[in-house]
C-alpha atoms as a PDB file:
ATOM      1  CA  UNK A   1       7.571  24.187 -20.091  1.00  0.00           C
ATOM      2  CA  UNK A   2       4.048  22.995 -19.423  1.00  0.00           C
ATOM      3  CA  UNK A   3       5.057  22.057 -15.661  1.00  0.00           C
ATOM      4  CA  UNK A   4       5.431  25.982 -15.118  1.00  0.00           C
ATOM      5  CA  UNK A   5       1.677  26.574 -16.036  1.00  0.00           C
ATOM      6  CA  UNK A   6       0.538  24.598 -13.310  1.00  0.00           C
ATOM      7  CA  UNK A   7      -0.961  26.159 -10.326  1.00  0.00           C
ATOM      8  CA  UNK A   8       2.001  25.363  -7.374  1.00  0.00           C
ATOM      9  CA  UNK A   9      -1.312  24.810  -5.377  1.00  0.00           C
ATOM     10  CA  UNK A  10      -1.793  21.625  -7.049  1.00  0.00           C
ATOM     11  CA  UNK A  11       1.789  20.592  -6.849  1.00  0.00           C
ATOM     12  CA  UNK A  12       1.179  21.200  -2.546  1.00  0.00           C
ATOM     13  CA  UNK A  13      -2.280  19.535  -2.707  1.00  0.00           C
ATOM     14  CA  UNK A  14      -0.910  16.566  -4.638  1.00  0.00           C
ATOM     15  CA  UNK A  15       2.758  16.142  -2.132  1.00  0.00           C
ATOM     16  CA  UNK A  16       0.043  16.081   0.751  1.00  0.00           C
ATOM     17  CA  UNK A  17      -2.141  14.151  -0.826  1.00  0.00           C
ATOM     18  CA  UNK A  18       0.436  11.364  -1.889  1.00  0.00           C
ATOM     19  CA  UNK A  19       2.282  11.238   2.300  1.00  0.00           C
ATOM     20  CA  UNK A  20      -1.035  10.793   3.283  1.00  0.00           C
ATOM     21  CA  UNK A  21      -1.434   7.462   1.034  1.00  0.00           C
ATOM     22  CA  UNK A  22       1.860   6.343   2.105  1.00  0.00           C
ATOM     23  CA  UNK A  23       1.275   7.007   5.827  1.00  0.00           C
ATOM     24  CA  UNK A  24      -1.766   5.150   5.869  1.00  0.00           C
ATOM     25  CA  UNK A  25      -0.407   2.443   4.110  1.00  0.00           C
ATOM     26  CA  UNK A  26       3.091   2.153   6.729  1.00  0.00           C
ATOM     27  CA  UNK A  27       0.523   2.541   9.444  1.00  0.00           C
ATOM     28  CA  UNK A  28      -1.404  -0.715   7.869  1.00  0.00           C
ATOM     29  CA  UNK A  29       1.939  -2.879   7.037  1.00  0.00           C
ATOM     30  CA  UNK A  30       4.451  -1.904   9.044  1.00  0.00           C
ATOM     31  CA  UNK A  31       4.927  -2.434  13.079  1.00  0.00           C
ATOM     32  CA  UNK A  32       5.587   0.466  15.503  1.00  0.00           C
ATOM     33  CA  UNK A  33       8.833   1.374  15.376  1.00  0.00           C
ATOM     34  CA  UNK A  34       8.922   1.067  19.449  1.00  0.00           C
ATOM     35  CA  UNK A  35       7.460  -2.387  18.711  1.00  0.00           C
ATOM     36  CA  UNK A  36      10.276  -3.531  16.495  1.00  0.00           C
ATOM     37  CA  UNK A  37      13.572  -5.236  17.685  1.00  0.00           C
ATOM     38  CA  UNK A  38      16.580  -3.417  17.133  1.00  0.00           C
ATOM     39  CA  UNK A  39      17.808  -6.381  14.756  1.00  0.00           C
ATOM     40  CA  UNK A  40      14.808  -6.332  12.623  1.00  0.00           C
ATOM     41  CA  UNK A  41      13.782  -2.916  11.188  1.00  0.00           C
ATOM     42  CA  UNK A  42      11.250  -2.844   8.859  1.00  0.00           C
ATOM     43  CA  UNK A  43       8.985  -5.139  10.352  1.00  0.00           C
ATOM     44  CA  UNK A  44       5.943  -6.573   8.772  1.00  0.00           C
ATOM     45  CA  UNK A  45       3.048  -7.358  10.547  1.00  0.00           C
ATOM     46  CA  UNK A  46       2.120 -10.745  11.074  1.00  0.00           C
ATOM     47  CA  UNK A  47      -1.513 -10.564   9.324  1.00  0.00           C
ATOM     48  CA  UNK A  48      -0.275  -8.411   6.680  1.00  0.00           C
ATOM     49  CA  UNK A  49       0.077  -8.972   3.165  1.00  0.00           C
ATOM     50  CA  UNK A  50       1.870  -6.839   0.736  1.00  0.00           C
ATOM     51  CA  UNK A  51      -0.398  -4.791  -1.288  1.00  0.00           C
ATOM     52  CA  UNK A  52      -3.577  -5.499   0.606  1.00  0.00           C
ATOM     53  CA  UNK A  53      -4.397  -2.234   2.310  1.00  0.00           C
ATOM     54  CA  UNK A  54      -8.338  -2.947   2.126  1.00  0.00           C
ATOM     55  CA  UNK A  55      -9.002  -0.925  -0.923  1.00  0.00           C
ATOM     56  CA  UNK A  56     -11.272  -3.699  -2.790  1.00  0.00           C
ATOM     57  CA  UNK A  57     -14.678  -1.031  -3.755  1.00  0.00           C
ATOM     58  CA  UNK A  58     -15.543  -3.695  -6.549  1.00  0.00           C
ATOM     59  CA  UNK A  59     -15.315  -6.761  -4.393  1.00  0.00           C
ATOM     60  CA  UNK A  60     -13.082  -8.621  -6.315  1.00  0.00           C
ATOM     61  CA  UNK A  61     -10.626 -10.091  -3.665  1.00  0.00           C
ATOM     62  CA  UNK A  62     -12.305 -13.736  -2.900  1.00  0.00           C
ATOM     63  CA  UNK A  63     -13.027 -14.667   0.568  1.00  0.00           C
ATOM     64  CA  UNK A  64     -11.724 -18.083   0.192  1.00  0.00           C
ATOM     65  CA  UNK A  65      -7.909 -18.089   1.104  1.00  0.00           C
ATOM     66  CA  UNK A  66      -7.393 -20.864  -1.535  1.00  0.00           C
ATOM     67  CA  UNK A  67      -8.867 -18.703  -4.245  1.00  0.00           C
ATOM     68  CA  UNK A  68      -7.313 -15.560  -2.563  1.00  0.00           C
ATOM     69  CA  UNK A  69      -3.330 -17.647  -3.428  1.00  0.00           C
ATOM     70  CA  UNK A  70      -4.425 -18.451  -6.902  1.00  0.00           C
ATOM     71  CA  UNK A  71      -5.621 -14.932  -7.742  1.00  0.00           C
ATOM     72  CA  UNK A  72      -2.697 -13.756  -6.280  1.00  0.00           C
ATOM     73  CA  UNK A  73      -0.608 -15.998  -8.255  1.00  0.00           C
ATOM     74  CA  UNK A  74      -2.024 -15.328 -11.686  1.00  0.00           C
ATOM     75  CA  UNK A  75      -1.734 -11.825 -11.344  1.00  0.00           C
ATOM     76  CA  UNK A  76       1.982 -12.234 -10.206  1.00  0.00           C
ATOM     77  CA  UNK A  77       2.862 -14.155 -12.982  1.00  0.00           C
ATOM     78  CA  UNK A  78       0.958 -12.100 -15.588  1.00  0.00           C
ATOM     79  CA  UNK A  79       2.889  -9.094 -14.167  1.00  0.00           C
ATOM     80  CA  UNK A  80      -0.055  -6.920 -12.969  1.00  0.00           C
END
């Protein structure tokens, strides 16, 4: 297969590179486990809102929390 042509360096570079994203992004969203009532795991922080890691190099997100809902809103509903 083409899969087996492929430096395994790339495959270890990419795993890393991929737990790092992830980390970052619990670290961002998610509260300290120590933090978290025992009833409630998974908690979200309070100022935190799915997807919104503060990747925006373009500027795109509007400052305006009005037109931040309605962005957010079309692009839900056009499935992006």
């Amino acid at each position: 297969t083409h899969l087996a042509q492929i430096n395994p360096t790339f495959w270890l570079i990419l795993g890393v590179g991929i737990a790092r994203a992830e980390l970052d992004r619990a670290e961002i969203g998610w509260v300290e486990p120590e933090n978290v009532p025992v009833d409630k795991p998974g908690l979200l922080r309070d100022d935190y809102i799915p997807g919104n890691i503060g990747f925006d190099p373009l500027g795109l997100k509007p400052e305006d929390p009005e037109e931040f809902f309605e962005m957010q809103t079309k692009e839900l509903q056009n499935g992006r």
